[in-house]
C-alpha atoms as a PDB file:
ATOM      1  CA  UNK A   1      35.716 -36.084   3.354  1.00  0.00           C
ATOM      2  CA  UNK A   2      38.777 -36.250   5.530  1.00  0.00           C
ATOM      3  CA  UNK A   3      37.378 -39.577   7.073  1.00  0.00           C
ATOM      4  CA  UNK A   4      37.776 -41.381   3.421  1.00  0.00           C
ATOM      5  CA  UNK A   5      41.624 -39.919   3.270  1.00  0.00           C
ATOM      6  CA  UNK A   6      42.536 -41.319   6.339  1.00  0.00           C
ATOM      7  CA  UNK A   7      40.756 -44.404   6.317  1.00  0.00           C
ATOM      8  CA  UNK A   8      42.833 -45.329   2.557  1.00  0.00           C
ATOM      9  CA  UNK A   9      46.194 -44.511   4.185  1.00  0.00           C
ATOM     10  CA  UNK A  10      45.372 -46.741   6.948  1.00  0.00           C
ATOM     11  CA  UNK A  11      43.479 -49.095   4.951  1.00  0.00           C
ATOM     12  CA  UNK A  12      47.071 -49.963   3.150  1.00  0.00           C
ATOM     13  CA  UNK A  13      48.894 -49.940   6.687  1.00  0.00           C
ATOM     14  CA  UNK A  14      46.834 -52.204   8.924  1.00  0.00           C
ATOM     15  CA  UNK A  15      45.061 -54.442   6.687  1.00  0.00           C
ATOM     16  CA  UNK A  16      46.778 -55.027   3.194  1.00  0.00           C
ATOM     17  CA  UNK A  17      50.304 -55.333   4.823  1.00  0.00           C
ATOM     18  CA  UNK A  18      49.257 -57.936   7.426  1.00  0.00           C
ATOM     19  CA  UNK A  19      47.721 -60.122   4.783  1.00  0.00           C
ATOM     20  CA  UNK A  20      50.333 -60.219   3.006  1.00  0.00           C
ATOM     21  CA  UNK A  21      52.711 -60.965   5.442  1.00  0.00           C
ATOM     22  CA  UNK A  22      50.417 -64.109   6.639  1.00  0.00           C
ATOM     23  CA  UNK A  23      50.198 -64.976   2.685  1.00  0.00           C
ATOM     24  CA  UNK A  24      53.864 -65.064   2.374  1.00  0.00           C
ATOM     25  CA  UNK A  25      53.667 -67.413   5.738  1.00  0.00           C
ATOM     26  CA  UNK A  26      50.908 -69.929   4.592  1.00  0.00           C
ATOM     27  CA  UNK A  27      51.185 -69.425   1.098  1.00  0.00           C
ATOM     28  CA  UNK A  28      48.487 -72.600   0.991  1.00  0.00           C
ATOM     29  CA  UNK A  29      46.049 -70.786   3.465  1.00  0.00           C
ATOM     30  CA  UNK A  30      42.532 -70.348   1.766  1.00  0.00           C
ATOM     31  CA  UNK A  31      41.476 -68.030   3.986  1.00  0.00           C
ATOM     32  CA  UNK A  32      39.324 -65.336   2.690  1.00  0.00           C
ATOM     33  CA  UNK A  33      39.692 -61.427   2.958  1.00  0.00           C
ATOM     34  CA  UNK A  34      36.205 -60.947   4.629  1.00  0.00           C
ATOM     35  CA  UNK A  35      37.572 -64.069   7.100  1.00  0.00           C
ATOM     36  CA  UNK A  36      40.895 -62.164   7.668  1.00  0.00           C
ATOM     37  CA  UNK A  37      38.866 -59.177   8.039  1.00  0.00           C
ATOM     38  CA  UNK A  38      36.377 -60.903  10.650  1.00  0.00           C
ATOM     39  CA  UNK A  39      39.538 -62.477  12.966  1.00  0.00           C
ATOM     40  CA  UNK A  40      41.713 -59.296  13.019  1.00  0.00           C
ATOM     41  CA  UNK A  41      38.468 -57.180  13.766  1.00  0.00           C
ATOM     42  CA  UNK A  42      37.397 -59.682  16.658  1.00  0.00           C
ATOM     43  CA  UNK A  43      41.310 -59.094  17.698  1.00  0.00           C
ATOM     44  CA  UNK A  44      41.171 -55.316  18.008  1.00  0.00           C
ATOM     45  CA  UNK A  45      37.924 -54.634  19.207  1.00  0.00           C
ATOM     46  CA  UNK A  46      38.846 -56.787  21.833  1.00  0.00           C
ATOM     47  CA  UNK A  47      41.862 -54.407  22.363  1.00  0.00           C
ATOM     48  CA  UNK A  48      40.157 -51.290  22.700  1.00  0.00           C
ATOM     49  CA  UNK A  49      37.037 -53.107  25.172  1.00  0.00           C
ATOM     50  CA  UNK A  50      39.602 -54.462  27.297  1.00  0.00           C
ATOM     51  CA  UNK A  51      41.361 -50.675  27.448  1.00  0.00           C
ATOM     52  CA  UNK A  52      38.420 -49.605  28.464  1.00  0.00           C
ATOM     53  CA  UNK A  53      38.060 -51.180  31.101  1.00  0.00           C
ATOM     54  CA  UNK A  54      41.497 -50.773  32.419  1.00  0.00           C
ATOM     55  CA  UNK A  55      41.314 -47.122  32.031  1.00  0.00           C
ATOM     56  CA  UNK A  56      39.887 -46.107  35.721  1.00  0.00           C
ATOM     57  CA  UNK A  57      36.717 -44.082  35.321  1.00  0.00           C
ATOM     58  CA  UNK A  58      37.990 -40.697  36.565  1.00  0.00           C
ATOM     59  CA  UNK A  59      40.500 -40.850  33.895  1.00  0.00           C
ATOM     60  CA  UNK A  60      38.323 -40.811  31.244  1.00  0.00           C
ATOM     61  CA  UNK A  61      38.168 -37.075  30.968  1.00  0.00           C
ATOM     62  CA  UNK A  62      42.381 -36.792  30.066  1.00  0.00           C
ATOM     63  CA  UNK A  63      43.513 -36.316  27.308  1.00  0.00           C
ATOM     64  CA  UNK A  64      47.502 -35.160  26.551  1.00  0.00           C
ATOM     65  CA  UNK A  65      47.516 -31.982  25.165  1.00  0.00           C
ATOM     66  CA  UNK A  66      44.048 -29.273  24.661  1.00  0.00           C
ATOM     67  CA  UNK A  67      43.720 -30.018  21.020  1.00  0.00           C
ATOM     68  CA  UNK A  68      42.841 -33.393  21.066  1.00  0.00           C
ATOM     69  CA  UNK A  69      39.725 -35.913  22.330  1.00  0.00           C
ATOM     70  CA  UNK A  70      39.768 -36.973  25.790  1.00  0.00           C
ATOM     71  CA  UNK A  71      39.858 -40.805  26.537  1.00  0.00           C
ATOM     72  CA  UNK A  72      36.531 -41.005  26.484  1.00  0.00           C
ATOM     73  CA  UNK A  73      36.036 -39.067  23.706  1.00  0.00           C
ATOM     74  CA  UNK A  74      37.937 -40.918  21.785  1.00  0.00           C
ATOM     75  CA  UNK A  75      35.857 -44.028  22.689  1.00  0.00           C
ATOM     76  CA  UNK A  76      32.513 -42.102  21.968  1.00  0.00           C
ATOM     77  CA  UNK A  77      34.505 -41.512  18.251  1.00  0.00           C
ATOM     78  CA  UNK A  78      35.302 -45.039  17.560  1.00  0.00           C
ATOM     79  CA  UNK A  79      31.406 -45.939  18.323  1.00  0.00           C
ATOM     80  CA  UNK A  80      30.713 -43.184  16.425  1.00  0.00           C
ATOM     81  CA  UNK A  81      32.518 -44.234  13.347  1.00  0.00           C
ATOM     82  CA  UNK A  82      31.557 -48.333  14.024  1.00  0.00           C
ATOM     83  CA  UNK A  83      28.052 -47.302  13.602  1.00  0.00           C
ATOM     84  CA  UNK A  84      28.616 -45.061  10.596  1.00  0.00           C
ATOM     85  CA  UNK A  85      30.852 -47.736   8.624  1.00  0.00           C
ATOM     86  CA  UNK A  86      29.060 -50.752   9.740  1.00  0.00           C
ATOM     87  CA  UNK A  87      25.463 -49.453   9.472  1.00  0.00           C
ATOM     88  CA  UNK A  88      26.589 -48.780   5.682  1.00  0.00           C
ATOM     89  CA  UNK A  89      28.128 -52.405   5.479  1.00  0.00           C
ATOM     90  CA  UNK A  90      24.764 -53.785   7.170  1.00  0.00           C
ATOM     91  CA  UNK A  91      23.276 -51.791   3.891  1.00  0.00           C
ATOM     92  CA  UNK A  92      21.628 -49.206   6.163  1.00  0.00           C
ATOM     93  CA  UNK A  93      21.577 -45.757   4.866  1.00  0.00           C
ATOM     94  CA  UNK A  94      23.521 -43.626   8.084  1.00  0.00           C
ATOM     95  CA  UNK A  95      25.033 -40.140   8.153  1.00  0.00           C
ATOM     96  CA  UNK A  96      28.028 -39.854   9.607  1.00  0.00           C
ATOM     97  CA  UNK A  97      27.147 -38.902  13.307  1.00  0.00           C
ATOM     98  CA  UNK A  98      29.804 -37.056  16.374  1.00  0.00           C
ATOM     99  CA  UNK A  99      26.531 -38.293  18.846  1.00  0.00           C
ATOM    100  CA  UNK A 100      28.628 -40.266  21.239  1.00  0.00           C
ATOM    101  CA  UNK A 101      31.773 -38.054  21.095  1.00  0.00           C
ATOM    102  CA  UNK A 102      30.187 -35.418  21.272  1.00  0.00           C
ATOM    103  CA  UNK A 103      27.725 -37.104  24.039  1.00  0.00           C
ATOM    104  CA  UNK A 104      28.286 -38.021  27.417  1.00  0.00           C
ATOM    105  CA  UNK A 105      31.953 -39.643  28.074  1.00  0.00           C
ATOM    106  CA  UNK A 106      31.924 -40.502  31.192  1.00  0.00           C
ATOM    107  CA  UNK A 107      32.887 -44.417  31.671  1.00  0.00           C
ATOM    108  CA  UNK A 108      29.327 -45.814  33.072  1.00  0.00           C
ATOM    109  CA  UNK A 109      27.647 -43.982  29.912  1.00  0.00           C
ATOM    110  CA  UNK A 110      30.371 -44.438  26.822  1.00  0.00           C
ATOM    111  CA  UNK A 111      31.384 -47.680  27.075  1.00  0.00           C
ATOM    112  CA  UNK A 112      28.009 -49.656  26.749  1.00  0.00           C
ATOM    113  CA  UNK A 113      27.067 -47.917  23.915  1.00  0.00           C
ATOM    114  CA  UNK A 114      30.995 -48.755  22.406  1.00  0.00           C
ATOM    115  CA  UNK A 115      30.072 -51.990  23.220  1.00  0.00           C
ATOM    116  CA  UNK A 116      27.134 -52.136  21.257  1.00  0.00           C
ATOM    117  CA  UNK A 117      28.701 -50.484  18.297  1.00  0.00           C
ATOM    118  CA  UNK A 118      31.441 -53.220  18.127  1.00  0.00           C
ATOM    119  CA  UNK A 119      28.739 -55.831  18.463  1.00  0.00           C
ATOM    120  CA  UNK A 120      27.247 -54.318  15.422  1.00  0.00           C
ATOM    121  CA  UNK A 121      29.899 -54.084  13.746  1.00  0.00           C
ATOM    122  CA  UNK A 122      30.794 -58.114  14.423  1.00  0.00           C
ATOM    123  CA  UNK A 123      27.477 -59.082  13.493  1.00  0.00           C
ATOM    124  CA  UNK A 124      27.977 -56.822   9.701  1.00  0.00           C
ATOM    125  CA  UNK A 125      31.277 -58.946   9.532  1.00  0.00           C
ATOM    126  CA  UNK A 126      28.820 -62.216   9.447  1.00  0.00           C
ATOM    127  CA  UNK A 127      27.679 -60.840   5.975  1.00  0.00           C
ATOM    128  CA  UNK A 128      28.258 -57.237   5.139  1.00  0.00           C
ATOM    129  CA  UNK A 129      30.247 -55.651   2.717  1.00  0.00           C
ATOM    130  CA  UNK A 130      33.775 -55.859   2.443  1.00  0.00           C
ATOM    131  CA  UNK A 131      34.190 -51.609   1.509  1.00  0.00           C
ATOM    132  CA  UNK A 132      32.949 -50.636   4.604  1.00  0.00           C
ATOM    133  CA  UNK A 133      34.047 -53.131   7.028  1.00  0.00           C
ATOM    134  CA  UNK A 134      37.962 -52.505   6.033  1.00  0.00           C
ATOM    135  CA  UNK A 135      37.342 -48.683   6.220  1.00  0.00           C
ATOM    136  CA  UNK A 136      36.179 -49.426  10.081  1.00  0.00           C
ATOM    137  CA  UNK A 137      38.844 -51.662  10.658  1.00  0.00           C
ATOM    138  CA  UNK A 138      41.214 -48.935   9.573  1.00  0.00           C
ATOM    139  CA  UNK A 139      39.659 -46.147  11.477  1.00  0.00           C
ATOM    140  CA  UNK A 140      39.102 -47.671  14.924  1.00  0.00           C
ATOM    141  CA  UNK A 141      42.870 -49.410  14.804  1.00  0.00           C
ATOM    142  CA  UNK A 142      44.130 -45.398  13.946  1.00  0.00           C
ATOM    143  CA  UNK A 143      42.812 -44.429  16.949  1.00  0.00           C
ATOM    144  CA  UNK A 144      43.387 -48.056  18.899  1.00  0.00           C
ATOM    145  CA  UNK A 145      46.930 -46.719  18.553  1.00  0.00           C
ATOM    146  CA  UNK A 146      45.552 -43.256  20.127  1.00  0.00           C
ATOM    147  CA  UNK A 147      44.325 -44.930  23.232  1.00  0.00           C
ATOM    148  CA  UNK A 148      47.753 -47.339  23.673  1.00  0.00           C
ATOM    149  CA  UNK A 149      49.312 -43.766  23.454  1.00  0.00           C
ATOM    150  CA  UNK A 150      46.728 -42.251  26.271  1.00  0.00           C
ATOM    151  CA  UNK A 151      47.296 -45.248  28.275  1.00  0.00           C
ATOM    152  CA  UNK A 152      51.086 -45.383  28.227  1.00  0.00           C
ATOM    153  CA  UNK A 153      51.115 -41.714  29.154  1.00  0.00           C
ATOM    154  CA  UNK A 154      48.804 -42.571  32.291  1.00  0.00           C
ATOM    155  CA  UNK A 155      51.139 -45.403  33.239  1.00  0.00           C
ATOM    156  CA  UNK A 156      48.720 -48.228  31.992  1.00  0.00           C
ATOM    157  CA  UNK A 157      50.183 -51.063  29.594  1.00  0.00           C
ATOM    158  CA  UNK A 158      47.542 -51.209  26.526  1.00  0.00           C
ATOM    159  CA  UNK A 159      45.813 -55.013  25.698  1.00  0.00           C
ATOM    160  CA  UNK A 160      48.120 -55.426  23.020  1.00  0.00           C
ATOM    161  CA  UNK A 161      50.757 -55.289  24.277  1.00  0.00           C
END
């Protein structure tokens, strides 16, 4: 599955990396990798709720070039794949599903049910597995760094920056 490619190169970018690099800081810390996991999730999904909101409502149908997801879209993707990954680290048996980017994407419809997906997926981080959890965190900070891209093209400054 292309999904599982993906998520391994990222996997080694955005979550391996950084905990080393706060190792090498705190070399004492005894902070765990689902605890790491749980703060720098918290940390980007509060990225990409806070860039949706910023993104204005009638905006939510551009997108940068006709073979790509529009903003919203992309937001019905990353609730797509929170529910996917953390209904399997919640030890639920889910299919992948393209249901909310596929779905309606207008503002009023996609965010709430982003919302919910990232509350899901915060609530798995209280006690689900590890696999699945990372592979989220990889795939919705891939395309965290699509929206900061959508956003700087439509003149907005993304959360994190």
């Amino acid at each position: 599955m292309k999904h599982k490619r993906i998520v391994r190169i990222v996997l080694l970018a955005t979550l391996l990396l950084p905990t080393v690099s706060i190792r090498a800081q705190q070399p004492d810390a005894r902070e765990t990798a689902a605890m790491l996991g749980k703060t720098g999730f918290a940390e980007l999904s509060g990225w990409i709720l806070k860039a949706a909101e910023i993104v204005p409502a009638d905006k939510y149908s551009y997108k940068p070039a006709p073979t790509v997801r529009t903003f919203g879209e992309l937001l019905g993707h990353i609730a797509d794949g929170s529910n996917y990954f953390c209904g399997r680290a919640a030890g639920k048996k889910v299919q992948w599903s393209d249901a909310n980017a596929q779905g309606n994407t207008e503002k009023a419809t996609v965010v709430p049910k982003l919302k919910e997906a990232l509350d899901a997926c915060s609530a798995a981080h209280e006690a689900g597995q590890l696999g699945p959890l990372i592979a989220n965190y990889g795939h919705a900070n891939l395309h965290y760094g699509n929206m900061a891209t959508y956003m700087r093209m439509l003149g907005l400054v993304p959360p994190s920056s």
